[in-house]
N, C-alpha and C. Protein backbone atom coordinates (compact mmCIF):
# COMPACT_ATOMS: atom_id res chain seq x y z
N UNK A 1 9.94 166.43 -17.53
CA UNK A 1 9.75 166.03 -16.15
C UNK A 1 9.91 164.51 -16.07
N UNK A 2 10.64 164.03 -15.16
CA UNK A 2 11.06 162.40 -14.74
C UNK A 2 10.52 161.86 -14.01
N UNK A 3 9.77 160.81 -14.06
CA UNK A 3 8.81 160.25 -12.87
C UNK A 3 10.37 159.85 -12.01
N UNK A 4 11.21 159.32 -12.30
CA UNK A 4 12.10 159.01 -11.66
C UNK A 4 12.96 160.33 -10.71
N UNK A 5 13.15 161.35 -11.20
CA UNK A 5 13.65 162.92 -10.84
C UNK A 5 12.61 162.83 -9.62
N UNK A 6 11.03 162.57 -9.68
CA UNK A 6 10.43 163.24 -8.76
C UNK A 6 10.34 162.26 -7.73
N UNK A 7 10.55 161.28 -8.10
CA UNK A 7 10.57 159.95 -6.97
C UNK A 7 11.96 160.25 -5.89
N UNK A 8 13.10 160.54 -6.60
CA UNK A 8 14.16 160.38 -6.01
C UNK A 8 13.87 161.57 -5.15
N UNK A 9 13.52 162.84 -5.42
CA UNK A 9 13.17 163.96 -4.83
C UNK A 9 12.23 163.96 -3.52
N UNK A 10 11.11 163.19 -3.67
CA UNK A 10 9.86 162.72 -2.57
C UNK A 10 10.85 161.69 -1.54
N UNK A 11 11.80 160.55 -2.32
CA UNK A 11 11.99 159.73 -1.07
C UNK A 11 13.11 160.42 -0.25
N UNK A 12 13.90 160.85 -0.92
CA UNK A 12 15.27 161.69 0.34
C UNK A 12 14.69 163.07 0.83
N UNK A 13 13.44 164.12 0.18
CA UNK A 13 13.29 164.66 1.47
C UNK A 13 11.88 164.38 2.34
N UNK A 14 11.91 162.77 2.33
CA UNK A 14 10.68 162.87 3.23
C UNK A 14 11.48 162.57 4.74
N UNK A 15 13.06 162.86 4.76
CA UNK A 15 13.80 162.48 5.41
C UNK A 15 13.77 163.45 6.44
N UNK A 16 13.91 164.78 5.85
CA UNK A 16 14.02 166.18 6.58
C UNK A 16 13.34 166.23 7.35
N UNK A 17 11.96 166.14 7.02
CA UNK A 17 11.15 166.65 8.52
C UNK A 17 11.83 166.13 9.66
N UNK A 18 11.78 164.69 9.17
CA UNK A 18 12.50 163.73 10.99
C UNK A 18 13.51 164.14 10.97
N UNK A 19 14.46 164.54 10.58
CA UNK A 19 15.42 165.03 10.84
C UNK A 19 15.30 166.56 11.81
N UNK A 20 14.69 167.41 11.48
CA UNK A 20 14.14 168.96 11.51
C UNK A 20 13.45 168.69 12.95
N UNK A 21 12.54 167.55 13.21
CA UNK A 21 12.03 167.81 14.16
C UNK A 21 12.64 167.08 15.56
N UNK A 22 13.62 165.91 15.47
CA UNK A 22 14.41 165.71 16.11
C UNK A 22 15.58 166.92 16.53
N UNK A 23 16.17 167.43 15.68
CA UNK A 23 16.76 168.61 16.46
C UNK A 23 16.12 169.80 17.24
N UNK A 24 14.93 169.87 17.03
CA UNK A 24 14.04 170.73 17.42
C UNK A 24 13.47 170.32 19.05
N UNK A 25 13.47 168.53 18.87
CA UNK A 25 12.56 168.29 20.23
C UNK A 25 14.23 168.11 21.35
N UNK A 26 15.02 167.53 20.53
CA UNK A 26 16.10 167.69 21.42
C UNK A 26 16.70 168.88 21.54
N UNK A 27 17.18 169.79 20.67
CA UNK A 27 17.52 170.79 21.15
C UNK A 27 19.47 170.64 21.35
N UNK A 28 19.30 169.64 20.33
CA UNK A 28 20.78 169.66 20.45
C UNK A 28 21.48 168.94 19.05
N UNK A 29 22.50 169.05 18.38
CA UNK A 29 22.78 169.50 17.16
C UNK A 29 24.18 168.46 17.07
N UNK A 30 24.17 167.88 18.26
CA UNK A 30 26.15 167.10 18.27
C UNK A 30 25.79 166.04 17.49
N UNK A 31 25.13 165.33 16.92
CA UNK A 31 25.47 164.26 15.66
C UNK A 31 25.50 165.03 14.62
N UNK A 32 25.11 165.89 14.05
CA UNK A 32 25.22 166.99 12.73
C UNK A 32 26.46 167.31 12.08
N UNK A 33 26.07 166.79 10.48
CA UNK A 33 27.23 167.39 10.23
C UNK A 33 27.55 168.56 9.15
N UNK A 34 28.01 169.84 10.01
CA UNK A 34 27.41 170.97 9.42
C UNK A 34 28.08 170.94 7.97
N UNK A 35 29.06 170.18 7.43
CA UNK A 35 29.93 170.09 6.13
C UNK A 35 28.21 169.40 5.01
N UNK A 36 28.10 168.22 5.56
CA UNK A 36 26.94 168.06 4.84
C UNK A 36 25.85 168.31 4.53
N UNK A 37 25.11 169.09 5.85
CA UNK A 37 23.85 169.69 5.62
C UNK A 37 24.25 170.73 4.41
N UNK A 38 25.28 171.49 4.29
CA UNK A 38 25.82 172.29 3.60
C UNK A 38 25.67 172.26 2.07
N UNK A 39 26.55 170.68 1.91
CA UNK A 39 26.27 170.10 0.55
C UNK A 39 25.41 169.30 0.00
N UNK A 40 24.60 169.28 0.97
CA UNK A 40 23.19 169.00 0.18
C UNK A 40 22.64 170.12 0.21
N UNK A 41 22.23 171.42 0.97
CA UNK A 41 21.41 172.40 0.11
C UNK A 41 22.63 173.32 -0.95
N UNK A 42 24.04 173.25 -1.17
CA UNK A 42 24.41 173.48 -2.62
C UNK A 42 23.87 172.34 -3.35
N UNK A 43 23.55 171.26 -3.24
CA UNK A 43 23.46 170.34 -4.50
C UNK A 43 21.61 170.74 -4.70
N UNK A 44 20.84 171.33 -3.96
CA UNK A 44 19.65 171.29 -3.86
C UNK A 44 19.52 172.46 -4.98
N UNK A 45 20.50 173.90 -4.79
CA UNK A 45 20.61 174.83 -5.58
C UNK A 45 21.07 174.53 -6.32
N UNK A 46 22.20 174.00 -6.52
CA UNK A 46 22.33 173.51 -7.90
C UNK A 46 20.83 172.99 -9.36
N UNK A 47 20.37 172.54 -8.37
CA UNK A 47 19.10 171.62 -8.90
C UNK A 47 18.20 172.69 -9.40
N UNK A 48 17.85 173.57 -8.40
CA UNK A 48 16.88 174.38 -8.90
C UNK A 48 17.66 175.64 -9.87
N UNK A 49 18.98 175.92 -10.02
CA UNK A 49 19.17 176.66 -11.25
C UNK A 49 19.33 175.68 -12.37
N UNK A 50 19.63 174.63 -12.27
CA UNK A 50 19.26 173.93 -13.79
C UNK A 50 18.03 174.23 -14.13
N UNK A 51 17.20 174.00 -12.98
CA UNK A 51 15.57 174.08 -13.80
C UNK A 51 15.39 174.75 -14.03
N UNK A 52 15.92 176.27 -13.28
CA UNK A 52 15.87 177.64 -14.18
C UNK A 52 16.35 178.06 -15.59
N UNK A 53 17.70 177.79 -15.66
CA UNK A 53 18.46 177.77 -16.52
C UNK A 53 18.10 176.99 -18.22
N UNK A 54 17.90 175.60 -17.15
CA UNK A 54 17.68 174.80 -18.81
C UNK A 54 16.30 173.77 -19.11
N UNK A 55 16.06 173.77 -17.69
CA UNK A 55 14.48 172.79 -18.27
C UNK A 55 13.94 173.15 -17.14
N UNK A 56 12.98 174.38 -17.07
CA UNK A 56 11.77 174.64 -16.23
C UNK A 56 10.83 173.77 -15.67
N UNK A 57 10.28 173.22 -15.27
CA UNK A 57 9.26 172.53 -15.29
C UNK A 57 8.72 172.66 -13.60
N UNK A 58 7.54 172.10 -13.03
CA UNK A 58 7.55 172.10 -11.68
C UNK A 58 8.43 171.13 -10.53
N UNK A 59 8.99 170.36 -11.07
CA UNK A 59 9.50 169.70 -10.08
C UNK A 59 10.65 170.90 -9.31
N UNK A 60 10.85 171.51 -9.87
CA UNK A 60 11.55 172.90 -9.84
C UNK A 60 11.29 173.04 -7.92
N UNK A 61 9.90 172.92 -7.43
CA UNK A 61 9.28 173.02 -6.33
C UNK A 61 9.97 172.33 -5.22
N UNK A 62 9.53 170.76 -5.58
CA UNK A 62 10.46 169.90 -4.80
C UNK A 62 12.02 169.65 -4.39
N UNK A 63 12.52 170.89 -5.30
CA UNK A 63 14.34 171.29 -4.79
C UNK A 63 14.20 172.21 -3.94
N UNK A 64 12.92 173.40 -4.02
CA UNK A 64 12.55 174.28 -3.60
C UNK A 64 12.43 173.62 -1.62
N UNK A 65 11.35 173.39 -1.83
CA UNK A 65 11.06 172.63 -0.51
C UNK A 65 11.81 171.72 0.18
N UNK A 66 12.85 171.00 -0.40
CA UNK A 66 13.83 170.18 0.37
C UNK A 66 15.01 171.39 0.54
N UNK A 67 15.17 171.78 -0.20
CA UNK A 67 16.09 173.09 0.03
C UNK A 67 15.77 173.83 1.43
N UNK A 68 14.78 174.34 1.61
CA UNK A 68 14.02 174.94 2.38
C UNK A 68 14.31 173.98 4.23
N UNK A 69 13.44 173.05 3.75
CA UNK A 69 14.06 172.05 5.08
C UNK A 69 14.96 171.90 5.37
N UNK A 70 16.30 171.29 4.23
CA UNK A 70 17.50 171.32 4.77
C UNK A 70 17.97 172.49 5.80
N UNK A 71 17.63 173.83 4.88
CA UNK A 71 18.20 175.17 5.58
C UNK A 71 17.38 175.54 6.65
N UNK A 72 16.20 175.21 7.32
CA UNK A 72 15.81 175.11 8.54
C UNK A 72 16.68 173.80 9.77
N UNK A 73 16.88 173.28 8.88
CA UNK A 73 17.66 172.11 10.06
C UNK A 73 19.37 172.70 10.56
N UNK A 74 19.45 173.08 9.17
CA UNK A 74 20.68 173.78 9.14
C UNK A 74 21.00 174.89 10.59
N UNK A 75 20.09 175.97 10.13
CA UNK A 75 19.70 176.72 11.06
C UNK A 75 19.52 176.33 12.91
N UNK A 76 18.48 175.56 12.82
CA UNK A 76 19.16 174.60 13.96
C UNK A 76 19.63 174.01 14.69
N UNK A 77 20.71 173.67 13.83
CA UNK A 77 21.84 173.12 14.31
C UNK A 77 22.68 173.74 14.73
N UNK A 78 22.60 175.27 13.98
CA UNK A 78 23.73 176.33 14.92
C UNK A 78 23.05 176.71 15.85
N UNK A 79 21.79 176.95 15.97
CA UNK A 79 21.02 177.11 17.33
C UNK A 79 21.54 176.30 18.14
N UNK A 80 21.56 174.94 17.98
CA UNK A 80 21.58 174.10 19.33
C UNK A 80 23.00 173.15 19.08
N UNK A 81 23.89 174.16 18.49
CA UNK A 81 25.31 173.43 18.54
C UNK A 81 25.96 173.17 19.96
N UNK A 82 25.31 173.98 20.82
CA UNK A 82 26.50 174.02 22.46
C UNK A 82 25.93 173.19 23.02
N UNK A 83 25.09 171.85 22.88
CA UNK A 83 24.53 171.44 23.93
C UNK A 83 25.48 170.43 24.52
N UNK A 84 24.86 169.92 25.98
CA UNK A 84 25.39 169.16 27.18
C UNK A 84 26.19 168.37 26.54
């Protein structure tokens, strides 16, 4: 486990929520870009089958949970792709 792995992990998704809840209070999705939300939760899975695969440990969680957010924002965003 990397104090550095879990740092980098805590500071980019403490991003999501504001992200998640701005599309949520607006209700509209036109700065999004659905190519990237994309490739960050493959790079998020990516993350968590390494830890499956080759070094278990808990940070395993924190791909888990940014994963998770991303794909709620994701979600989102096709919700509220048609707006004004």
């Amino acid at each position: 486990m990397s104090i550095f792995e879990i740092g980098m992990l805590i500071c980019f998704g403490a991003s999501w929520p504001f992200s998640l809840y701005k599309t949520w209070k607006t209700k509209c999705s036109q700065s999004k870009s659905f190519i990237f939300l994309w490739l960050i939760i493959i790079g998020y899975f990516c993350g968590v089958m390494h830890k499956i695969l080759y070094h278990y440990d808990p940070v395993i969680w924190l791909y888990v949970l940014n994963m998770l957010l991303v794909s709620s924002d994701l979600a989102l965003s096709y919700r509220y792709r048609n707006c004004d």
